[in-house]
N, C-alpha and C. Protein backbone atom coordinates (compact mmCIF):
# COMPACT_ATOMS: atom_id res chain seq x y z
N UNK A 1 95.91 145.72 99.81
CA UNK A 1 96.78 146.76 100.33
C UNK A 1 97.94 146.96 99.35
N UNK A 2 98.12 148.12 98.98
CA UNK A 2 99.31 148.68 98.29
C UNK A 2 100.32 149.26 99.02
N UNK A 3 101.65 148.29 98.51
CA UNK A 3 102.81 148.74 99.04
C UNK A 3 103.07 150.25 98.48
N UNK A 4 103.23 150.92 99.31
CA UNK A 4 104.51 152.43 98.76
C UNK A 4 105.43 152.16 98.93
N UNK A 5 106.61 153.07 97.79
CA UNK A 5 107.87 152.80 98.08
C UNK A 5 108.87 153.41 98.91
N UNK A 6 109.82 152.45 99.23
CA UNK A 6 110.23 152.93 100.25
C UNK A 6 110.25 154.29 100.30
N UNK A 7 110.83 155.22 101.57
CA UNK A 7 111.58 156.46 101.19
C UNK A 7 112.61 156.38 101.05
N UNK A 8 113.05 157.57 99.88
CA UNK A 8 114.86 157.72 99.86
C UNK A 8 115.27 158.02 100.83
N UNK A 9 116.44 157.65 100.83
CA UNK A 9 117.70 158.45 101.56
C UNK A 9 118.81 159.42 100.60
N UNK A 10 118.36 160.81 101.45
CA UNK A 10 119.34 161.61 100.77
C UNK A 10 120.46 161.92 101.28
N UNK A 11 121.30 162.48 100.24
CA UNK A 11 123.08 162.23 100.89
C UNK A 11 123.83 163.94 100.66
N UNK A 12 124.15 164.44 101.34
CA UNK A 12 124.46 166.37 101.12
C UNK A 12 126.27 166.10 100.98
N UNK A 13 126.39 166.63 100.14
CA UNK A 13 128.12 166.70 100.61
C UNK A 13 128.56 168.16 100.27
N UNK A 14 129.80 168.32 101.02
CA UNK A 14 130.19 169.77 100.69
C UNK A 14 131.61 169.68 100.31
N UNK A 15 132.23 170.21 98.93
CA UNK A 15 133.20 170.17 99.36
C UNK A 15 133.79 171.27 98.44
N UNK A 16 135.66 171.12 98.33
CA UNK A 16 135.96 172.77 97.23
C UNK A 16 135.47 172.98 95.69
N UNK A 17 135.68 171.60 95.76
CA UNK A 17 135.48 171.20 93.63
C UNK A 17 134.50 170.43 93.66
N UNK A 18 133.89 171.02 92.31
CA UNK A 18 132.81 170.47 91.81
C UNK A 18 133.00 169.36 91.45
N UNK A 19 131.78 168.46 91.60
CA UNK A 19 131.81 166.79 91.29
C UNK A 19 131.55 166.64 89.79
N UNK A 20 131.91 165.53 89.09
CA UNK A 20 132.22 165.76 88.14
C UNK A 20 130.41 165.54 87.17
N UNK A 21 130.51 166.47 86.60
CA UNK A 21 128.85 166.75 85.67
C UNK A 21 128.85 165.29 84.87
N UNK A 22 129.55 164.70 84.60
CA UNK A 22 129.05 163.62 83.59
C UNK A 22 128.32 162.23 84.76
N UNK A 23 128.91 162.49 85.96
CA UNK A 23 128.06 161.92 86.84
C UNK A 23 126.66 162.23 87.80
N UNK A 24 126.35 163.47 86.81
CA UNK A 24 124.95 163.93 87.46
C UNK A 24 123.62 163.48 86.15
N UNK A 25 122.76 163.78 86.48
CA UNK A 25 121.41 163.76 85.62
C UNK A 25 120.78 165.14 85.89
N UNK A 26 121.41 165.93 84.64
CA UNK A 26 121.46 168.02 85.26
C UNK A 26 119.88 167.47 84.37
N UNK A 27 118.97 168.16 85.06
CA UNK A 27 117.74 168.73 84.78
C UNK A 27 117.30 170.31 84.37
N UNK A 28 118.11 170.58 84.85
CA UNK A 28 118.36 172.61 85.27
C UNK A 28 119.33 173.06 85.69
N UNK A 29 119.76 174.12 85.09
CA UNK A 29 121.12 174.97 85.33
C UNK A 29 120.82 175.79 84.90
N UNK A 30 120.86 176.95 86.33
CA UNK A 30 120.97 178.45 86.17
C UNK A 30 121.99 179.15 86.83
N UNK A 31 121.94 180.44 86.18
CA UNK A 31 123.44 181.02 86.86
C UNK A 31 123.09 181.76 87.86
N UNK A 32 124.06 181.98 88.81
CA UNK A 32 123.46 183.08 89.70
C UNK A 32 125.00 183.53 90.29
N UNK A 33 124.48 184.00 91.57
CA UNK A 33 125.57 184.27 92.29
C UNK A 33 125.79 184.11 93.71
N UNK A 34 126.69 183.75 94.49
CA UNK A 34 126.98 184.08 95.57
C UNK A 34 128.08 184.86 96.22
N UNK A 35 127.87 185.89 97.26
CA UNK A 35 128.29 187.22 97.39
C UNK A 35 129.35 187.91 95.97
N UNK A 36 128.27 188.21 95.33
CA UNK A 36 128.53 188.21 93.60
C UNK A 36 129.98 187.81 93.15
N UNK A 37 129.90 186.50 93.68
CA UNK A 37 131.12 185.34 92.88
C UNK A 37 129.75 184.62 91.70
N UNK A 38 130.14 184.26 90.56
CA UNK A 38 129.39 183.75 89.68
C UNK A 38 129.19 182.38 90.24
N UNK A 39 128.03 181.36 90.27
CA UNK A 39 127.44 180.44 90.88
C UNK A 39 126.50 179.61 89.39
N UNK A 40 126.32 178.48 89.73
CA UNK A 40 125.35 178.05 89.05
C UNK A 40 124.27 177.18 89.90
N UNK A 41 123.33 176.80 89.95
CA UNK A 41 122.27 176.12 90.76
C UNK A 41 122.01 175.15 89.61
N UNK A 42 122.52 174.13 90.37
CA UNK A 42 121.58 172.80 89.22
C UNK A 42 120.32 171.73 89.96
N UNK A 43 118.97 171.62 89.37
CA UNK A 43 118.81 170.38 89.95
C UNK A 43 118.59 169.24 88.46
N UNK A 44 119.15 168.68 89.72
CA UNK A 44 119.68 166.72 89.05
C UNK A 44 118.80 166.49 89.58
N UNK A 45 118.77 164.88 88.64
CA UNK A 45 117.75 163.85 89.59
C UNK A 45 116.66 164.05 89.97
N UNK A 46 116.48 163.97 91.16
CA UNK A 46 115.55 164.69 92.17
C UNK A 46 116.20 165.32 93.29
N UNK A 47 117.20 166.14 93.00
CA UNK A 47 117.89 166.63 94.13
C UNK A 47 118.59 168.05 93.31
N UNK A 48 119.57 168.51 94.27
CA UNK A 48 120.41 169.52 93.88
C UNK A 48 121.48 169.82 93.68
N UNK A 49 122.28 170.86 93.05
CA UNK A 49 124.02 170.75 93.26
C UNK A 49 124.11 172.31 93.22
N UNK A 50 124.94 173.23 93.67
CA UNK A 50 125.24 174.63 93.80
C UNK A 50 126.72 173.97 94.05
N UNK A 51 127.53 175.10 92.67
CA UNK A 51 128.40 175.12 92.03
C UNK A 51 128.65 176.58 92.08
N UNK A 52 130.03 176.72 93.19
CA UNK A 52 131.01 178.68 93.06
C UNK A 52 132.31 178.41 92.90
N UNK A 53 132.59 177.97 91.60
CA UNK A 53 134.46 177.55 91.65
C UNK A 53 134.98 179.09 92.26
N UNK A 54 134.66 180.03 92.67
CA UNK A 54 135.60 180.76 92.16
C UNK A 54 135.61 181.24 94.09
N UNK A 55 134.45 180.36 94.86
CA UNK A 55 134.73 180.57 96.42
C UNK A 55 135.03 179.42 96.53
N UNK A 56 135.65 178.19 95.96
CA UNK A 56 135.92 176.98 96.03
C UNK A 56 135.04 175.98 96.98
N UNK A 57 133.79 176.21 96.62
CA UNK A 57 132.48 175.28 97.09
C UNK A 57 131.78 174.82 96.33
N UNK A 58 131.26 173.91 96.68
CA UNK A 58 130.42 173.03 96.31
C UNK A 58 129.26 172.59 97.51
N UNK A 59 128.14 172.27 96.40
CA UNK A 59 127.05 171.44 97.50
C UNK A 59 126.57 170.50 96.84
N UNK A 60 126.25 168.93 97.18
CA UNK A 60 126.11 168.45 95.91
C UNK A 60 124.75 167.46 96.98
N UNK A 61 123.72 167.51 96.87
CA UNK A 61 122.22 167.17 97.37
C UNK A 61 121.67 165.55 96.18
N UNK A 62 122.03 164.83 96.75
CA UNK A 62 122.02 163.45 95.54
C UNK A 62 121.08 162.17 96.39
N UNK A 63 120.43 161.20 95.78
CA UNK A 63 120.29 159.92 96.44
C UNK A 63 121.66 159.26 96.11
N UNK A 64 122.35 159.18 96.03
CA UNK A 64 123.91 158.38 95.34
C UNK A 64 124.65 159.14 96.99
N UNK A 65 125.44 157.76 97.52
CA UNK A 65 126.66 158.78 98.38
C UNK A 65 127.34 159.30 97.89
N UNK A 66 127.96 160.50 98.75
CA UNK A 66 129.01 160.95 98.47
C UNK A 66 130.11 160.68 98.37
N UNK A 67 131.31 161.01 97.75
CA UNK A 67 132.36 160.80 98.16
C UNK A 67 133.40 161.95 98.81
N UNK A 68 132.77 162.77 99.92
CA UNK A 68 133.18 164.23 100.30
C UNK A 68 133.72 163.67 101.63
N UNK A 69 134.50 164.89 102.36
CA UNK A 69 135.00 165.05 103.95
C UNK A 69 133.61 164.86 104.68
N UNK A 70 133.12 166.20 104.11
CA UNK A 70 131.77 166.79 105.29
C UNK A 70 130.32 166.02 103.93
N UNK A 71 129.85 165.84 104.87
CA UNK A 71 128.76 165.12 104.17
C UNK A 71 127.32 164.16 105.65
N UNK A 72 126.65 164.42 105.19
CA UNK A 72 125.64 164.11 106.06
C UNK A 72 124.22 163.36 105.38
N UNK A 73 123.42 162.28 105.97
CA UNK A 73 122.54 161.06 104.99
C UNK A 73 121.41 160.95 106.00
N UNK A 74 119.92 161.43 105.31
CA UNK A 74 119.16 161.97 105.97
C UNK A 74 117.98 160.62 105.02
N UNK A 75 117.30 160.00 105.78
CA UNK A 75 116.47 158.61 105.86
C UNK A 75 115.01 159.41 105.65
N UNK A 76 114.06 159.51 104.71
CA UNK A 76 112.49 160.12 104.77
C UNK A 76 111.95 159.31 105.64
N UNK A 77 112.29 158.27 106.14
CA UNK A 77 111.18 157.59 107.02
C UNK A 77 111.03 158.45 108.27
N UNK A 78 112.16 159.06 108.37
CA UNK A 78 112.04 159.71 110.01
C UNK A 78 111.65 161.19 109.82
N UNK A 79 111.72 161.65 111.24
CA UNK A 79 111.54 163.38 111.43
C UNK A 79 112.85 163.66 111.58
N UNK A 80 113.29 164.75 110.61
CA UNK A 80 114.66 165.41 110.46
C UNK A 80 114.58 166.84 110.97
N UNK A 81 115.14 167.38 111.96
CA UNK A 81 115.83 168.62 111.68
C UNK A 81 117.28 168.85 112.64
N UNK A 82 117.95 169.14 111.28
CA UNK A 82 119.55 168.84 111.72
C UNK A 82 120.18 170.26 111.50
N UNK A 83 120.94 170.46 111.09
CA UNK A 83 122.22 171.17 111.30
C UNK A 83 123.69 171.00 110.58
N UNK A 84 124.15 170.85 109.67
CA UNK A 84 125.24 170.52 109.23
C UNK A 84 126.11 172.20 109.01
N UNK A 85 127.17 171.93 109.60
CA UNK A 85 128.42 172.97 109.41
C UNK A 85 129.56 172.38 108.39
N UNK A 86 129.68 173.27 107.81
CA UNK A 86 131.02 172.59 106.51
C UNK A 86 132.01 174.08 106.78
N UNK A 87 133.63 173.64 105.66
CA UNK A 87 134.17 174.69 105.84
C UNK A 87 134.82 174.39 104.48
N UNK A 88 134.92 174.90 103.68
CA UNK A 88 135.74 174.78 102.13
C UNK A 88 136.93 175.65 102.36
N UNK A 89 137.84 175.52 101.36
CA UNK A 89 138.93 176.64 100.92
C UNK A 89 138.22 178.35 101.30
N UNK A 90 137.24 178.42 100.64
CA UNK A 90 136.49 179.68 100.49
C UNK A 90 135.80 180.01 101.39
N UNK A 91 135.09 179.36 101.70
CA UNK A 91 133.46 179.66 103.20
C UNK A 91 133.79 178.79 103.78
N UNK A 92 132.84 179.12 104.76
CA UNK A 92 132.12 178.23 106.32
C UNK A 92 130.32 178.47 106.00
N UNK A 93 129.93 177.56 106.43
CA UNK A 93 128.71 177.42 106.34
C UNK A 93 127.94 176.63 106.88
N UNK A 94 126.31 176.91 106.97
CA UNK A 94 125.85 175.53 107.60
C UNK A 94 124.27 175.16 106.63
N UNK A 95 123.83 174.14 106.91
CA UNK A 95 122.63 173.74 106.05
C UNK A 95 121.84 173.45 107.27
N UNK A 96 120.57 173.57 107.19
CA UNK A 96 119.79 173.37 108.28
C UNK A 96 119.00 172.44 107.24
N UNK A 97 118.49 171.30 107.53
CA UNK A 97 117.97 170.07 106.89
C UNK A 97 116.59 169.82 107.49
N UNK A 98 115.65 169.53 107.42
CA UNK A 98 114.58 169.72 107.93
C UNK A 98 113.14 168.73 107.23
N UNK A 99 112.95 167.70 107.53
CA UNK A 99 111.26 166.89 106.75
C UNK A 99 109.92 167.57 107.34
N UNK A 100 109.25 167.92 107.02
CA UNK A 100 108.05 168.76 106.87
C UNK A 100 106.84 167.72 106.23
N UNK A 101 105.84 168.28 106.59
CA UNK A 101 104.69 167.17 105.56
C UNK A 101 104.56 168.35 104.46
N UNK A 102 103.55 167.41 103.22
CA UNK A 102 103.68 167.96 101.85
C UNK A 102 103.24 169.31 101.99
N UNK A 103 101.80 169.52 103.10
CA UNK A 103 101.30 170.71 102.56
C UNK A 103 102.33 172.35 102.90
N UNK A 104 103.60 171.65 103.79
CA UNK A 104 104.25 173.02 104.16
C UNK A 104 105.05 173.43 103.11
N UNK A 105 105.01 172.95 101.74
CA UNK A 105 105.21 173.46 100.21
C UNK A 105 104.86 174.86 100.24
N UNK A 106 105.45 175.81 100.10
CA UNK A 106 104.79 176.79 99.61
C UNK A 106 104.50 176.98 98.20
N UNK A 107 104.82 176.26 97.13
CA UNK A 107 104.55 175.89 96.27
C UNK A 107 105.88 176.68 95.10
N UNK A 108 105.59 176.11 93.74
CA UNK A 108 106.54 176.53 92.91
C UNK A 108 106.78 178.03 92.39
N UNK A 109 105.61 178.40 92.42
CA UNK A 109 105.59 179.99 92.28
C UNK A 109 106.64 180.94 92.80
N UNK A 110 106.76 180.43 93.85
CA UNK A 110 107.56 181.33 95.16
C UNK A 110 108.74 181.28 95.03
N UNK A 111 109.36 180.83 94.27
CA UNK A 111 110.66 179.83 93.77
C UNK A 111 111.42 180.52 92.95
N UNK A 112 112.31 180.45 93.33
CA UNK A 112 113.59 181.32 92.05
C UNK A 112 113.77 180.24 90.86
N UNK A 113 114.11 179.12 90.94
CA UNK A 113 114.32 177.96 89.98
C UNK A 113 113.27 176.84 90.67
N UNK A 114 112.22 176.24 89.69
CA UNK A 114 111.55 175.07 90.26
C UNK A 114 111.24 174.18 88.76
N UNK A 115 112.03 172.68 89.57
CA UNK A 115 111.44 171.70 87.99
C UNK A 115 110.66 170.97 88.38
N UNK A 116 109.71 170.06 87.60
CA UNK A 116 108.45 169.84 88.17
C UNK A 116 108.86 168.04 87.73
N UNK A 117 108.96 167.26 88.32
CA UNK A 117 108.98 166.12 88.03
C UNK A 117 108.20 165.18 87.91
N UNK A 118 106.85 165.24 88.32
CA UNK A 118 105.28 164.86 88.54
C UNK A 118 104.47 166.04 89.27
N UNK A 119 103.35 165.07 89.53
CA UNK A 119 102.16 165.57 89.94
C UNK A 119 102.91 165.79 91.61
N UNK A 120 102.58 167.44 91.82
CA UNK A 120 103.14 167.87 93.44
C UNK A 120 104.58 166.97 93.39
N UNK A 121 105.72 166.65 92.66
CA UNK A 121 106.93 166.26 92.73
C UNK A 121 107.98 167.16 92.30
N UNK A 122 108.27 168.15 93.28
CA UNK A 122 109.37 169.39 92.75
C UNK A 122 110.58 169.18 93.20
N UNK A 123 111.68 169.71 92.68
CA UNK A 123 113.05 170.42 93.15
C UNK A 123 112.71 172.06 92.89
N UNK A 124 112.71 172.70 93.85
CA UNK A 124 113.27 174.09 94.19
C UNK A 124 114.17 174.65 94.57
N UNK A 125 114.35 175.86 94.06
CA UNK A 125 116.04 176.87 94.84
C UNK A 125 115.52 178.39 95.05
N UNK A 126 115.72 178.99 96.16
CA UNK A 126 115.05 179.98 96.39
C UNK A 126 116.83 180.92 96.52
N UNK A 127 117.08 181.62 96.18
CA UNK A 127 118.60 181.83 95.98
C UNK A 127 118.75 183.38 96.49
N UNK A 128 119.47 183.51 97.84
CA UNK A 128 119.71 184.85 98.37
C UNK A 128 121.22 185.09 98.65
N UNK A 129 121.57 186.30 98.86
CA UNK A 129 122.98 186.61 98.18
C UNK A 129 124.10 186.14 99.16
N UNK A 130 124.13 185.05 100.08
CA UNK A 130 125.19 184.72 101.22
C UNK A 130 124.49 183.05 101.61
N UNK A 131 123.41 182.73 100.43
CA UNK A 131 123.23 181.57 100.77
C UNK A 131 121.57 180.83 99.92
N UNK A 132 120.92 180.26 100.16
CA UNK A 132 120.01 179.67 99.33
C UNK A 132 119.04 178.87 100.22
N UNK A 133 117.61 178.73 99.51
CA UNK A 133 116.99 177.67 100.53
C UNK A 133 116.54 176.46 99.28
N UNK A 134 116.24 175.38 99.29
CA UNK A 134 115.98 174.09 98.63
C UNK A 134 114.32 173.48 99.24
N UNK A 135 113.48 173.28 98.76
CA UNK A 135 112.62 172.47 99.01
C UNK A 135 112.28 170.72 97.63
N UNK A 136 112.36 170.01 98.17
CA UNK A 136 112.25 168.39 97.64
C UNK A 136 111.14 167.48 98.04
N UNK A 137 109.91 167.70 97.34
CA UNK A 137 108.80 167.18 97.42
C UNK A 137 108.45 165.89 96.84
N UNK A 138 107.89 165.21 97.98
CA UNK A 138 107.89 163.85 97.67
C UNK A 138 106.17 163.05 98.13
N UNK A 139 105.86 163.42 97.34
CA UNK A 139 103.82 163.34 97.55
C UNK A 139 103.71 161.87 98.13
N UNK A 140 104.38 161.15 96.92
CA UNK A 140 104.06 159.44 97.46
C UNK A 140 104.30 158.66 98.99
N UNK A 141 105.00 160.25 99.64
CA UNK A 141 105.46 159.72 100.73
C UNK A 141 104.98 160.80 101.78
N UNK A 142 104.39 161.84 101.30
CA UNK A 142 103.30 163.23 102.38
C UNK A 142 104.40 163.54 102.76
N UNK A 143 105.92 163.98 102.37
CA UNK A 143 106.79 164.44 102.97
C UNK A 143 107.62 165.86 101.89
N UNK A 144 107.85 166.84 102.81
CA UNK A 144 109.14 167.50 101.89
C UNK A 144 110.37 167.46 102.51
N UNK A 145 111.69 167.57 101.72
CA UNK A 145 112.89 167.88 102.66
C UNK A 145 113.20 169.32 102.30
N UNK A 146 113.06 170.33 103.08
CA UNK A 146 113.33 171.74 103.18
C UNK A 146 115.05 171.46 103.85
N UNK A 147 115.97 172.60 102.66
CA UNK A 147 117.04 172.92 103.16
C UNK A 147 117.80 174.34 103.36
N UNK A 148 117.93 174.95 103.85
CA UNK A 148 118.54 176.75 104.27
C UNK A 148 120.19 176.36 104.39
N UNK A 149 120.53 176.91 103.35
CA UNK A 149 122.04 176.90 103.41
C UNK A 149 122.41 178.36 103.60
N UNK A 150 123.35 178.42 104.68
CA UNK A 150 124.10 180.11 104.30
C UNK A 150 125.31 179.74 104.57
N UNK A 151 126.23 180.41 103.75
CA UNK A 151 127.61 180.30 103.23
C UNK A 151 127.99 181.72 103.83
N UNK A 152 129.71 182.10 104.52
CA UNK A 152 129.99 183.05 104.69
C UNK A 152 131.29 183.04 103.85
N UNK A 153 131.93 184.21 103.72
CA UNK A 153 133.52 183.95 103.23
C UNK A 153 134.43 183.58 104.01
N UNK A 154 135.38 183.00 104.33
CA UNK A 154 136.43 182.57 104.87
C UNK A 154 137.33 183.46 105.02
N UNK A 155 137.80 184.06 105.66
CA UNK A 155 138.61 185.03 105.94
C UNK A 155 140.11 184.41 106.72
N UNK A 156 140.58 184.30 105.77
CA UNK A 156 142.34 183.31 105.67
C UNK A 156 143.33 185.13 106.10
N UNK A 157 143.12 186.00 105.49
CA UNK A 157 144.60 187.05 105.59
C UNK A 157 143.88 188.52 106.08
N UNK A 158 142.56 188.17 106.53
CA UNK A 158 142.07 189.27 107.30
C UNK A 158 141.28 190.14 105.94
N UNK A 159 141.18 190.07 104.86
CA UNK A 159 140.65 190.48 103.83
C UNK A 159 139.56 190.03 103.40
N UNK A 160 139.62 188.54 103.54
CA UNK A 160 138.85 187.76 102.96
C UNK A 160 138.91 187.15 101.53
N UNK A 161 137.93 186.07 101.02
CA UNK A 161 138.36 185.72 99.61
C UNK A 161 137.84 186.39 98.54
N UNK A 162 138.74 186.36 97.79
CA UNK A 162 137.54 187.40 96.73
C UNK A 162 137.71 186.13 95.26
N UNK A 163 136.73 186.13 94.52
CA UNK A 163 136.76 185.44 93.51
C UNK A 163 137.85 185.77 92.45
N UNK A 164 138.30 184.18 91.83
CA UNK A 164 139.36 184.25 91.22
C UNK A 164 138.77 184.43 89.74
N UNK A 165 139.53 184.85 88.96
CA UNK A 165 138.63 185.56 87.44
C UNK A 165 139.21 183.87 87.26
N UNK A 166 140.39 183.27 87.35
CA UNK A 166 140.54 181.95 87.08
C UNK A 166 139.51 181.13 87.30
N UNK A 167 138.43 181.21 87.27
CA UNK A 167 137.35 179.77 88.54
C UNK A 167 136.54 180.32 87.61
N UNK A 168 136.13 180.41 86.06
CA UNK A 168 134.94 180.71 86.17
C UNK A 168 133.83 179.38 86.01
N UNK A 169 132.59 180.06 86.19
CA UNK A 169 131.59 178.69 86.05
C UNK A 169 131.17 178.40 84.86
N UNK A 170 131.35 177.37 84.38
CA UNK A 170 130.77 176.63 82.94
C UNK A 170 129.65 175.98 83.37
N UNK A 171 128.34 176.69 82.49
CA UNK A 171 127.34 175.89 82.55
C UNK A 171 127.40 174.79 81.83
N UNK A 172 126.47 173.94 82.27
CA UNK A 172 126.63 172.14 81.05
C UNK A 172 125.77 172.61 80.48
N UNK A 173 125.85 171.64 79.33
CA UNK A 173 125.23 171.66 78.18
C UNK A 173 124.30 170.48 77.79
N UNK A 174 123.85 169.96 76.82
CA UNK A 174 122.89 169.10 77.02
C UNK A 174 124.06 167.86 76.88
N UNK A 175 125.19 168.24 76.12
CA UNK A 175 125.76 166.72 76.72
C UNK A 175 126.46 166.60 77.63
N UNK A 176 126.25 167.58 78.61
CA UNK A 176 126.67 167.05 79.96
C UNK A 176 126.35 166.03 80.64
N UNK A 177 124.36 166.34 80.21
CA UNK A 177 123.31 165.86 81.00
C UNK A 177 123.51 164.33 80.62
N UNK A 178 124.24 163.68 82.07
CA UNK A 178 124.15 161.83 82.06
C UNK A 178 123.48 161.22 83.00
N UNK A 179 123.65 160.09 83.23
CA UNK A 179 123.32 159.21 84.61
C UNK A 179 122.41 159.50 85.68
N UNK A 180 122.73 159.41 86.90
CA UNK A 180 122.04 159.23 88.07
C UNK A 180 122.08 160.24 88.31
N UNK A 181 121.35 160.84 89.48
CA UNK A 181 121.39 162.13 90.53
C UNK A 181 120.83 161.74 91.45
């Protein structure tokens, strides 16, 4: 009999500022946007990070804890579907968190950004303009973690926030790319 290994535990945090890149393992970084504030989507590791300095959010999707306010730690051994609400400087938002078995992949095709880390072992970002969905495939274990984030603006003076030309997003570079994720 062959042991498998355990499952991870993944760790979501949300918060205004970005965590710092020399403590990720960036795999991918693309730019995008949210409610056309400039954005970047990274996946690390085997996980994710969505980066909008300029709505002062962050999402940072890691096996490593966090060190955030709002933050939530989701175990593959079990059946997940949760709910997390956050609130930054900029937005309110919520992530709906969810374990699925492998075959409810719709696969990489379908995917706005997908890196392939093995055989059926992806990070995905499916990226829509008030929020994003994530799928994290994990074969050795017949599981995915599907995540639906939607972000709204925060409306502090009845206007709402509008992006600061100050905040813009710097993509990393290859020597960003360090450590864990």
């Amino acid at each position: 009999m062959t042991d498998s290994p355990s499952p991870p535990t993944m760790h979501f945090a949300y918060t205004a500022t970005a965590p710092p890149l020399e403590d990720l393992s960036v795999k991918q970084a693309v730019p995008g946007t949210l409610f056309d504030a400039p954005a970047v989507f990274l996946v690390i590791g085997n996980s994710h990070c969505v980066l909008a300095p300029a709505l002062q959010f962050a999402e940072l999707c890691s096996c490593l804890p966090p060190d955030a306010e709002v933050s939530a730690s989701i175990n593959l051994d079990e059946r997940i579907n949760r709910q997390v609400t956050f609130t930054t400087p900029g937005v309110t938002g919520t992530t709906r968190i969810e374990t699925q078995p492998l075959e409810a992949f719709p696969g990489p095709a379908e995917q706005d950004i997908a890196y392939r880390f093995g055989v059926d072992a992806y990070t995905t970002i499916s990226v829509q303009s008030a929020g994003y969905e994530t799928y994290h495939t994990y074969p050795e274990h017949d599981k995915i973690v599907y995540t639906h984030t939607a972000v709204e603006r925060r409306r502090t003076d009845g206007v709402g926030v509008e992006p600061s030309p100050e905040s813009p997003v710097t993509l990393p570079t290859n020597a960003d790319f360090h450590k864990n994720g």
